[in-house]
N, C-alpha and C. Protein backbone atom coordinates (compact mmCIF):
# COMPACT_ATOMS: atom_id res chain seq x y z
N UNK A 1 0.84 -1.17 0.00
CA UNK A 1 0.00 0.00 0.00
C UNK A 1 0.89 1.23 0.00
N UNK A 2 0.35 2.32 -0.95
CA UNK A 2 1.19 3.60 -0.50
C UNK A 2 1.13 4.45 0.36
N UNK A 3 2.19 5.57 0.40
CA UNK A 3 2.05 6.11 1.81
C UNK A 3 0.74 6.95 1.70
N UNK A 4 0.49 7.42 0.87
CA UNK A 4 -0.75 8.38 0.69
C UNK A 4 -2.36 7.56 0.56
N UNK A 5 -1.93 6.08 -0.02
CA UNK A 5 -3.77 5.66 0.63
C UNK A 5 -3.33 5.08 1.98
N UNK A 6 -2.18 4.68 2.89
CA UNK A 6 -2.09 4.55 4.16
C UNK A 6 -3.30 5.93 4.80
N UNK A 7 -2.41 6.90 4.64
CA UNK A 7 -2.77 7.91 4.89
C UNK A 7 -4.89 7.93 4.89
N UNK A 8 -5.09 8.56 3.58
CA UNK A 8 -6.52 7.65 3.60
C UNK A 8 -7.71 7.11 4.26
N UNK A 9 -6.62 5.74 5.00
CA UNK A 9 -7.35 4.97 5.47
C UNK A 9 -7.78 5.53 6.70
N UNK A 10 -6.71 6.55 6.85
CA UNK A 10 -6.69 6.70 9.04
C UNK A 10 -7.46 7.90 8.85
N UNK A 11 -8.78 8.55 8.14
CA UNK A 11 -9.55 9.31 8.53
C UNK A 11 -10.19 9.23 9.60
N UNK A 12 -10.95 8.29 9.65
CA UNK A 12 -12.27 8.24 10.71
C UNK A 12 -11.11 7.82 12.21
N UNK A 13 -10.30 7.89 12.39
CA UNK A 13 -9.35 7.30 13.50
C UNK A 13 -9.73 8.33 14.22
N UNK A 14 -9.08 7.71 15.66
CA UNK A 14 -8.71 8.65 17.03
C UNK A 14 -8.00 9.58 16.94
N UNK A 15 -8.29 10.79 17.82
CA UNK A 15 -7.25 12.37 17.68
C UNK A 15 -7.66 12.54 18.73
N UNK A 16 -6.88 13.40 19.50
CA UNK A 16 -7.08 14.28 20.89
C UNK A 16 -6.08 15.32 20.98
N UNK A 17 -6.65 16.17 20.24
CA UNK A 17 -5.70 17.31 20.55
C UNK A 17 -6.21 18.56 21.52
N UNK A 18 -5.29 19.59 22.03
CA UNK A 18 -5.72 20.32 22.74
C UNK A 18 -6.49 21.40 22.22
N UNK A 19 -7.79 21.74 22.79
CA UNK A 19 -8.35 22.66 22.06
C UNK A 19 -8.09 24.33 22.42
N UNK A 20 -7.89 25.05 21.63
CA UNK A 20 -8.19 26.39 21.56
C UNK A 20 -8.91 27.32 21.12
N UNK A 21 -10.44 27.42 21.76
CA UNK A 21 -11.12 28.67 21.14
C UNK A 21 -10.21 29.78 20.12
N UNK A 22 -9.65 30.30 20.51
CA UNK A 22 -9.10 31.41 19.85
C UNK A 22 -8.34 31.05 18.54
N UNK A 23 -7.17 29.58 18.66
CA UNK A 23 -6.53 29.59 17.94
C UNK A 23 -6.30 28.16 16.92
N UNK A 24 -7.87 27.51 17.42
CA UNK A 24 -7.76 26.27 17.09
C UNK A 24 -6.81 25.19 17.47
N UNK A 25 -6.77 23.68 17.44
CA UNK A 25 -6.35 22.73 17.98
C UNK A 25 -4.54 22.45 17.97
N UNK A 26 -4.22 22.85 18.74
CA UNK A 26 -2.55 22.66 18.62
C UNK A 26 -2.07 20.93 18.95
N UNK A 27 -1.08 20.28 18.21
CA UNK A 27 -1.10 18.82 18.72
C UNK A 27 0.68 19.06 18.38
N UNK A 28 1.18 18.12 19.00
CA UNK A 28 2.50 17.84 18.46
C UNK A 28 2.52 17.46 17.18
N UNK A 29 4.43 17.56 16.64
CA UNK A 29 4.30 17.16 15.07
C UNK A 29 5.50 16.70 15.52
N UNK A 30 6.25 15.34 14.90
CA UNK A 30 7.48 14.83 14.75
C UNK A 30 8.30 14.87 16.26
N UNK A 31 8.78 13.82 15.35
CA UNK A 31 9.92 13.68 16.54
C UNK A 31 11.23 14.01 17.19
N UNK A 32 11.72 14.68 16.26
CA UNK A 32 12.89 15.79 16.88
C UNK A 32 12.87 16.82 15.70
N UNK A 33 13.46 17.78 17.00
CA UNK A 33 13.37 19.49 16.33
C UNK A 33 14.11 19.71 15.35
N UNK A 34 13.90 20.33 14.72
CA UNK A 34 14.85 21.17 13.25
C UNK A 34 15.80 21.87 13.44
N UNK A 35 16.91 22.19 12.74
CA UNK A 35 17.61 23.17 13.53
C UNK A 35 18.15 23.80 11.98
N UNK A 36 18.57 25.32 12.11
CA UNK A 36 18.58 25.99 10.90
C UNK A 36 19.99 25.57 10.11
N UNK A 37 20.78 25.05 10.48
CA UNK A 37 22.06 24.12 9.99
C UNK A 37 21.89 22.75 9.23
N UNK A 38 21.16 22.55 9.25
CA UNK A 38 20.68 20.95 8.43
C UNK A 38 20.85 21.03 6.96
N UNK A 39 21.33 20.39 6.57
CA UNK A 39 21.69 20.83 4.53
C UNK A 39 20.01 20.30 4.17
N UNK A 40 19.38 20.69 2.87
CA UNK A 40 18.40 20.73 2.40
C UNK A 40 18.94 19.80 1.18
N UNK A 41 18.25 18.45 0.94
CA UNK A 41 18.42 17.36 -0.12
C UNK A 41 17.18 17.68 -1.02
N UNK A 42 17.63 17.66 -2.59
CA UNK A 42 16.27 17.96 -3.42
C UNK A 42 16.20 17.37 -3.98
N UNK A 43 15.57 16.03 -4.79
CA UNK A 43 15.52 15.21 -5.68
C UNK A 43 14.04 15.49 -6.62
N UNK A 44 14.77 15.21 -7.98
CA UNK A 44 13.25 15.61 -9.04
C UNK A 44 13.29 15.44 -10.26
N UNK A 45 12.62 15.08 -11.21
CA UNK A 45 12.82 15.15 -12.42
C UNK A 45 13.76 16.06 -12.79
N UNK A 46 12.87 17.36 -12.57
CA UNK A 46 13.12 18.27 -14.06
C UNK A 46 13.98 19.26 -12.86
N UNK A 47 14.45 20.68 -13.56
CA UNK A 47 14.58 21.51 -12.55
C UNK A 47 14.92 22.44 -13.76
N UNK A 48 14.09 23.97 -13.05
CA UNK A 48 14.65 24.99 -14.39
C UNK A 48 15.44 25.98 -13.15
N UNK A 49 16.03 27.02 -13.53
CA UNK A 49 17.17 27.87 -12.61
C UNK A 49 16.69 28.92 -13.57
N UNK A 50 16.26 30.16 -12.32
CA UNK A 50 16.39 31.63 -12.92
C UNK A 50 16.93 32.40 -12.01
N UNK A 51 18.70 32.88 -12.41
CA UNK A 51 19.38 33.25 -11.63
C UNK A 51 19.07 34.85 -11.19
N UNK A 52 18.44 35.05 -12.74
CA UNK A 52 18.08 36.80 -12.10
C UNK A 52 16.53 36.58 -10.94
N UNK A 53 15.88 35.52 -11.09
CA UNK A 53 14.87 35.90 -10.25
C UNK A 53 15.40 35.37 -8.70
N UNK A 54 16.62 34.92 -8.85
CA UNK A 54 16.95 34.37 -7.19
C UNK A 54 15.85 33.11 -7.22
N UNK A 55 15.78 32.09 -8.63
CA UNK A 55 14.64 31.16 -7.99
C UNK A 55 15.27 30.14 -8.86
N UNK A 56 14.15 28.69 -8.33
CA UNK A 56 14.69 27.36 -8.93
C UNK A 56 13.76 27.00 -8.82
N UNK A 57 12.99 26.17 -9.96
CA UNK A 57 11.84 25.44 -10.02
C UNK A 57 11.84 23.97 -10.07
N UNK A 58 11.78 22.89 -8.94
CA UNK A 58 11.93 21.05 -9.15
C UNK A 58 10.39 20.80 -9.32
N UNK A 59 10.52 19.72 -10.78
CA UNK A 59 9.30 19.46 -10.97
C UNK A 59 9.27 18.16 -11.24
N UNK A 60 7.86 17.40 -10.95
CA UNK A 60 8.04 15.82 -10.86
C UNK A 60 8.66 15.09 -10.41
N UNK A 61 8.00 14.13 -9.38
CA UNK A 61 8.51 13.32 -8.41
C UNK A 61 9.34 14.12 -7.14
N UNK A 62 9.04 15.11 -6.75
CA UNK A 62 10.23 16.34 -6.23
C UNK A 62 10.06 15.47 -4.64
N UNK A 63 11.29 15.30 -4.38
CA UNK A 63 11.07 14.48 -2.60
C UNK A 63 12.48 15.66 -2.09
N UNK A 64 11.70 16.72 -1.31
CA UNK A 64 12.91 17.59 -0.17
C UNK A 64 13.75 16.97 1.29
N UNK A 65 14.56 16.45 1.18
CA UNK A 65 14.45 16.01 2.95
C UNK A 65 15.74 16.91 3.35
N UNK A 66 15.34 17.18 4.72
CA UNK A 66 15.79 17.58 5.66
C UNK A 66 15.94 17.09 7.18
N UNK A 67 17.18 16.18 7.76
CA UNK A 67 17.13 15.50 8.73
C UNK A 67 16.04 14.70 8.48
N UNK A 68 15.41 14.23 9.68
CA UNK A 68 14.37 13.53 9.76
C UNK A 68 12.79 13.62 8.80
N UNK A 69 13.02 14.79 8.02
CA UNK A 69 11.92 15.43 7.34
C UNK A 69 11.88 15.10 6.17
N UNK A 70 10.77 14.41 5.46
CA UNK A 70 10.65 14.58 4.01
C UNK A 70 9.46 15.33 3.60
N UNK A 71 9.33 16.22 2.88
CA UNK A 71 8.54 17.08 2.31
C UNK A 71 8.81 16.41 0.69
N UNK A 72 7.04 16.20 -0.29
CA UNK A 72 6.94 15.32 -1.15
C UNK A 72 6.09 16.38 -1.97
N UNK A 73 5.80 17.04 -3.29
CA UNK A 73 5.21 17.36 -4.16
C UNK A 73 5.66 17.31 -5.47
N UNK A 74 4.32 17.39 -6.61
CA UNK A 74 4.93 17.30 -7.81
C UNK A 74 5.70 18.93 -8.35
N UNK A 75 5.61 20.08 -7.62
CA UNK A 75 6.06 20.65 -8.07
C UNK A 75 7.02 21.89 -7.02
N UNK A 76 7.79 21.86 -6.65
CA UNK A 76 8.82 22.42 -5.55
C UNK A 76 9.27 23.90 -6.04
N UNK A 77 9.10 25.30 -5.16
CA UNK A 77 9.63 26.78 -6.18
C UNK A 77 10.67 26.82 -4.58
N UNK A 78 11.80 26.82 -5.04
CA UNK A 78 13.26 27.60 -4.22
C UNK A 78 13.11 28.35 -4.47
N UNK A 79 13.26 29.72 -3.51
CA UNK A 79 13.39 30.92 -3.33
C UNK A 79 14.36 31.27 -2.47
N UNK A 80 15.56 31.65 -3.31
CA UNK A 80 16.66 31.99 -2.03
C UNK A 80 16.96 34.24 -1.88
N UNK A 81 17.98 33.98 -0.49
CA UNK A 81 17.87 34.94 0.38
C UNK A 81 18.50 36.09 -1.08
N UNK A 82 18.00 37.16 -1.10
CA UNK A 82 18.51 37.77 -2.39
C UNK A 82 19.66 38.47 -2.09
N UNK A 83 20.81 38.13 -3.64
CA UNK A 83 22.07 38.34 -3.31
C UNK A 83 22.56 37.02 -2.47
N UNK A 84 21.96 35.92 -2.37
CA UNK A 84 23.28 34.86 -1.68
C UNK A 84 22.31 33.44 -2.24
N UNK A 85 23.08 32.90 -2.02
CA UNK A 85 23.05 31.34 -1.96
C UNK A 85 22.19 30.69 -1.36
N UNK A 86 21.91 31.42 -0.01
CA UNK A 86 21.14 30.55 0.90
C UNK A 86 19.35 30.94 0.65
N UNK A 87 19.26 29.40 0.86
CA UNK A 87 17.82 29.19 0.53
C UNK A 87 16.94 30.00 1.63
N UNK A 88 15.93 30.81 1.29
CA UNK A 88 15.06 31.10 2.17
C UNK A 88 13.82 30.57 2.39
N UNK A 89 13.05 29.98 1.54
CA UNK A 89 12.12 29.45 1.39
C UNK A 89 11.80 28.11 0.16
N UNK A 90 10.98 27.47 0.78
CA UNK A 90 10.09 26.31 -0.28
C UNK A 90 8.94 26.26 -0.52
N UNK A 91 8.35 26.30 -1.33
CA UNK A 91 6.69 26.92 -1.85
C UNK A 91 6.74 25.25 -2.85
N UNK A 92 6.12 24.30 -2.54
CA UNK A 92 5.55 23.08 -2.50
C UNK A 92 3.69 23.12 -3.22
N UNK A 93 3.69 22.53 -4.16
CA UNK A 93 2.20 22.40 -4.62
C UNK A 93 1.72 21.20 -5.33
N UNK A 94 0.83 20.62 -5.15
CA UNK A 94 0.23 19.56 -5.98
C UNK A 94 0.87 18.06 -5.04
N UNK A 95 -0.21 17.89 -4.81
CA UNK A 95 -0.42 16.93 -3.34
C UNK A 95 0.78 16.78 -2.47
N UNK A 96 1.00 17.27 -1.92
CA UNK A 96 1.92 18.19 -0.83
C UNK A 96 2.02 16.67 0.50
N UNK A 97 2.66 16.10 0.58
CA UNK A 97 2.82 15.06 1.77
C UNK A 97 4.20 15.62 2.74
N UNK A 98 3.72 15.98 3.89
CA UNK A 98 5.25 15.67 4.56
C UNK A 98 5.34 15.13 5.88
N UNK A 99 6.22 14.36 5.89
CA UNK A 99 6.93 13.30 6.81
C UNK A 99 7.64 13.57 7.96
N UNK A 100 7.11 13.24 9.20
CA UNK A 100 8.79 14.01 9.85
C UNK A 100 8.12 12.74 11.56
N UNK A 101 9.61 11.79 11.36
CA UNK A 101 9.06 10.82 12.24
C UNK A 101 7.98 9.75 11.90
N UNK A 102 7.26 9.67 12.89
CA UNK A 102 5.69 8.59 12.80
C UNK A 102 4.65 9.41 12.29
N UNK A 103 4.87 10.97 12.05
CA UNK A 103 3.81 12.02 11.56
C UNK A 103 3.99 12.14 10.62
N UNK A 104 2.50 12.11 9.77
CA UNK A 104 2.53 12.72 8.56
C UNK A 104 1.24 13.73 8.31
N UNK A 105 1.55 14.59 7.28
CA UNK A 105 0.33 15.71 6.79
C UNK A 105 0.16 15.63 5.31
N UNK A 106 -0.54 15.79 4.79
CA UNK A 106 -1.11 16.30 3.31
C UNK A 106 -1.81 17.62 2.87
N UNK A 107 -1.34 18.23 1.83
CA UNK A 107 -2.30 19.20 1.93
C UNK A 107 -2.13 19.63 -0.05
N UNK A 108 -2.60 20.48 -0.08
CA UNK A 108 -2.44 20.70 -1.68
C UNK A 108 -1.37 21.89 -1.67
N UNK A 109 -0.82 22.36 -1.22
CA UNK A 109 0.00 23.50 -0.96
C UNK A 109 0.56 23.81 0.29
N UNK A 110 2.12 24.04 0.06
CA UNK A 110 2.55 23.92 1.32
C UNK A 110 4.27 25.09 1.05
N UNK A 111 4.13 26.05 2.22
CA UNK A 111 5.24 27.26 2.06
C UNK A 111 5.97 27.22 3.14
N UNK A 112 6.90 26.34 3.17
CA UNK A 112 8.40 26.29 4.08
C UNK A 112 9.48 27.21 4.36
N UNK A 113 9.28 27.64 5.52
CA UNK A 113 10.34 28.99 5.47
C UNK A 113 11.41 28.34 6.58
N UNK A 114 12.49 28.50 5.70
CA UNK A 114 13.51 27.61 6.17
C UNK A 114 14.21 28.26 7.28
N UNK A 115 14.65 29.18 7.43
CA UNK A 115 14.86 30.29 8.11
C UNK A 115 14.03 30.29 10.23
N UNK A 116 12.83 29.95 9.68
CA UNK A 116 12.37 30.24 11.04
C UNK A 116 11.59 28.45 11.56
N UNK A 117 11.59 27.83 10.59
CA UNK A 117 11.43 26.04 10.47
C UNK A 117 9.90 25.65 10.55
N UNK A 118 9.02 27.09 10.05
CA UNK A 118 7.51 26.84 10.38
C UNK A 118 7.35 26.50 8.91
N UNK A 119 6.70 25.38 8.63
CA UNK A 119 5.54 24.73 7.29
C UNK A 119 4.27 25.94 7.32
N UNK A 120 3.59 26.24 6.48
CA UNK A 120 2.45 26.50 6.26
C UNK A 120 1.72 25.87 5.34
N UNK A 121 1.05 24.42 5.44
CA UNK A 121 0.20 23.59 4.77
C UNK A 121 -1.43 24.48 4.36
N UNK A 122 -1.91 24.25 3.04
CA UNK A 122 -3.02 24.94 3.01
C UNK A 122 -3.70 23.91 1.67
N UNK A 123 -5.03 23.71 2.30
CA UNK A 123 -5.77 23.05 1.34
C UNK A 123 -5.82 21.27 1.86
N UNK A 124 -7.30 21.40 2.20
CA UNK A 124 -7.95 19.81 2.30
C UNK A 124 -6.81 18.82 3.27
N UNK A 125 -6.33 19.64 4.46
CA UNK A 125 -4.75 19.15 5.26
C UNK A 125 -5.71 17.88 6.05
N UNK A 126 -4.97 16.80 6.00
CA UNK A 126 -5.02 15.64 6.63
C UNK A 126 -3.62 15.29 7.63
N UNK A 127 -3.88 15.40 9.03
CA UNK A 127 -2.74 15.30 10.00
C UNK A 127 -2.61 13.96 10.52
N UNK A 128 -1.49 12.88 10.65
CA UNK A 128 -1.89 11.61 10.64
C UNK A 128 -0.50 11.27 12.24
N UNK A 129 -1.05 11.00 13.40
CA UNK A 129 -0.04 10.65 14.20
C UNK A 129 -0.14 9.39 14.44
N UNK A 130 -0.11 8.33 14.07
CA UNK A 130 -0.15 6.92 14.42
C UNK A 130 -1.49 6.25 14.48
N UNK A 131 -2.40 5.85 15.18
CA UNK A 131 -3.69 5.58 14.76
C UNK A 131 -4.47 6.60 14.80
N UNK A 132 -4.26 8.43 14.97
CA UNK A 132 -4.80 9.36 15.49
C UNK A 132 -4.61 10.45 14.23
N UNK A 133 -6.17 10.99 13.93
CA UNK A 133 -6.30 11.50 12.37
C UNK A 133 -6.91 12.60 12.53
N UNK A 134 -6.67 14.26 12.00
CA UNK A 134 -7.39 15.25 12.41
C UNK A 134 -7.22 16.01 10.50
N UNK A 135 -8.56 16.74 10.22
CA UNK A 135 -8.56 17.25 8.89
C UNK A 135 -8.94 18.50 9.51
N UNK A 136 -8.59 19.80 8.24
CA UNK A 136 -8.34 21.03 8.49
C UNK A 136 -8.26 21.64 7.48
N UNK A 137 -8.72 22.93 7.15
CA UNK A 137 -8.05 23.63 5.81
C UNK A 137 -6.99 23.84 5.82
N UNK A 138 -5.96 24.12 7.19
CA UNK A 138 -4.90 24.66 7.29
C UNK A 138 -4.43 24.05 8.34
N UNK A 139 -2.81 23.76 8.44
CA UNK A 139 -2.16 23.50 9.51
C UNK A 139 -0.49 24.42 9.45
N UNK A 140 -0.03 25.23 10.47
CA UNK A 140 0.90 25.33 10.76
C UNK A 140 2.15 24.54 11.31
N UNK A 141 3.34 24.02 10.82
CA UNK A 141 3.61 23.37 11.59
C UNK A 141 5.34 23.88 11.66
N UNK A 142 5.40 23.83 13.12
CA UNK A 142 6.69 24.71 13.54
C UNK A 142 7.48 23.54 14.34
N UNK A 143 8.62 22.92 12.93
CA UNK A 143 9.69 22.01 12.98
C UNK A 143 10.86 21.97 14.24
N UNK A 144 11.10 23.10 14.32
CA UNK A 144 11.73 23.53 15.87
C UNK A 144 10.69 23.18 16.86
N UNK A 145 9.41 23.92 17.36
CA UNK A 145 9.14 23.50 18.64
C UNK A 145 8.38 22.26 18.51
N UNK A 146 8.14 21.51 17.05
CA UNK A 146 7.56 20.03 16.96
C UNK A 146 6.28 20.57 17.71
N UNK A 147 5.09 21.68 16.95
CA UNK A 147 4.13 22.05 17.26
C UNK A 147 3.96 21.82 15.41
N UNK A 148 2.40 21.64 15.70
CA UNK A 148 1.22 22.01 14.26
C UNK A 148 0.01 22.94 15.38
N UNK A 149 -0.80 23.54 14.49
CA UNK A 149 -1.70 24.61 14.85
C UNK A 149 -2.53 24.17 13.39
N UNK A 150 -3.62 23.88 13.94
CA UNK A 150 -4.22 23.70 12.96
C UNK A 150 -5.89 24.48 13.07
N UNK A 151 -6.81 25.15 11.79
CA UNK A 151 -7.46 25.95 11.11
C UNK A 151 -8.37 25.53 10.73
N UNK A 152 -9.60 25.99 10.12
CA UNK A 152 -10.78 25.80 9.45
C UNK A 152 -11.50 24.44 9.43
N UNK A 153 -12.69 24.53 9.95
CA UNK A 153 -13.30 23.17 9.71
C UNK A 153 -12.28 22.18 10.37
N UNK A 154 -11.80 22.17 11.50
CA UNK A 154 -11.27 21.02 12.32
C UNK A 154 -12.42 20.06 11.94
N UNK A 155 -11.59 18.83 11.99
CA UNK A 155 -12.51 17.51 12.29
C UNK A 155 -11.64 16.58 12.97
N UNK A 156 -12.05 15.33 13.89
CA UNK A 156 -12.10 14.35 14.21
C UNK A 156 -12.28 13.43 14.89
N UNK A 157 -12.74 12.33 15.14
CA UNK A 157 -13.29 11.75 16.25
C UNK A 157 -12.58 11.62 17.63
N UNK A 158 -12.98 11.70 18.93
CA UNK A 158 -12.24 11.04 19.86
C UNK A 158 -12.56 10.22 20.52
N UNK A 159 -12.11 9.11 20.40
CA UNK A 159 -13.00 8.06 21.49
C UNK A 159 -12.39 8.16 22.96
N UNK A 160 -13.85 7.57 23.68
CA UNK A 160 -13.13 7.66 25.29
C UNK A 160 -12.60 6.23 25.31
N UNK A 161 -11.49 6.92 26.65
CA UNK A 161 -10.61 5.34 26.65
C UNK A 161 -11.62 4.28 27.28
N UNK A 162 -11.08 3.24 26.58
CA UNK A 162 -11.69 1.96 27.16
C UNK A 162 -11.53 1.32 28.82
N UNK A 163 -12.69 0.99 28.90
CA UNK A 163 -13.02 0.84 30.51
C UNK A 163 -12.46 -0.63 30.81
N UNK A 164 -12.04 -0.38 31.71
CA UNK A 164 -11.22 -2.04 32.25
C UNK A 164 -12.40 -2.80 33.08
């Protein structure tokens, strides 16, 4: 089975995350923190380079990893710091999966700012922690403090624990 109908399957599953009136459901994400030193791996078909725009476009099959992190779309936009080398951002689109640990998310669009280690997932986000499944329009997820914050139309079931 693939990782994305895995994924799929664990809709109707268990979630318990903490709730926030104000700011919607915050849950952990992954298993160790990010740190802004980690080299960035890009694998992809195609790739076009526009040096005057400070950008790089990976297209098809595009898999990003970083440490423990894989970030997965068909189409990946690098945006680096202007005037240097270093990458500032990843702007991710077209079924957007990323990995980090036993967690995974989906979303249709997803803007990585490498710099401060927060994801911004947007579109139809499916959050998957082990048998525990929460959907959202939006999830934040901040690689350093191994926080997601997640947005719009929360869903998911929680069952109470089982009675001995």
């Amino acid at each position: 089975m693939t990782f994305p109908a895995r994924l799929l399957l664990c809709i109707g599953l268990v979630c318990t995350p903490a709730l926030s009136a104000a700011q919607g459901p915050s849950v952990a994400f992954g298993q160790t923190q990010q740190t802004g030193d980690l080299p960035v791996e890009v694998t992809a078909d195609n790739l076009d380079v526009d040096q005057s725009a400070g950008t790089a476009v990976f297209t098809g099959n595009v898999v990003v990893g970083r440490g423990d992190m894989r970030l997965s779309a068909s189409r990946v936009l690098v945006v680096y710091h202007e005037g240097q080398s270093r990458i500032e951002r990843l702007k991710a689109s077209g079924g957007v999966t990323l990995v980090s640990g036993e967690d995974a998310a989906e979303a249709q669009r997803a803007d990585y700012n490498l710099d401060t280690g927060v994801i911004d997932m947007q579109g139809d986000v499916l959050v998957v922690q082990g048998p525990q499944a929460v959907t959202a329009d939006s999830v934040v997820v901040d690689l350093r403090a191994g926080t997601a914050r997640m947005r719009g139309r929360v869903k998911t079931v929680l069952q109470p624990e089982a009675q001995n």
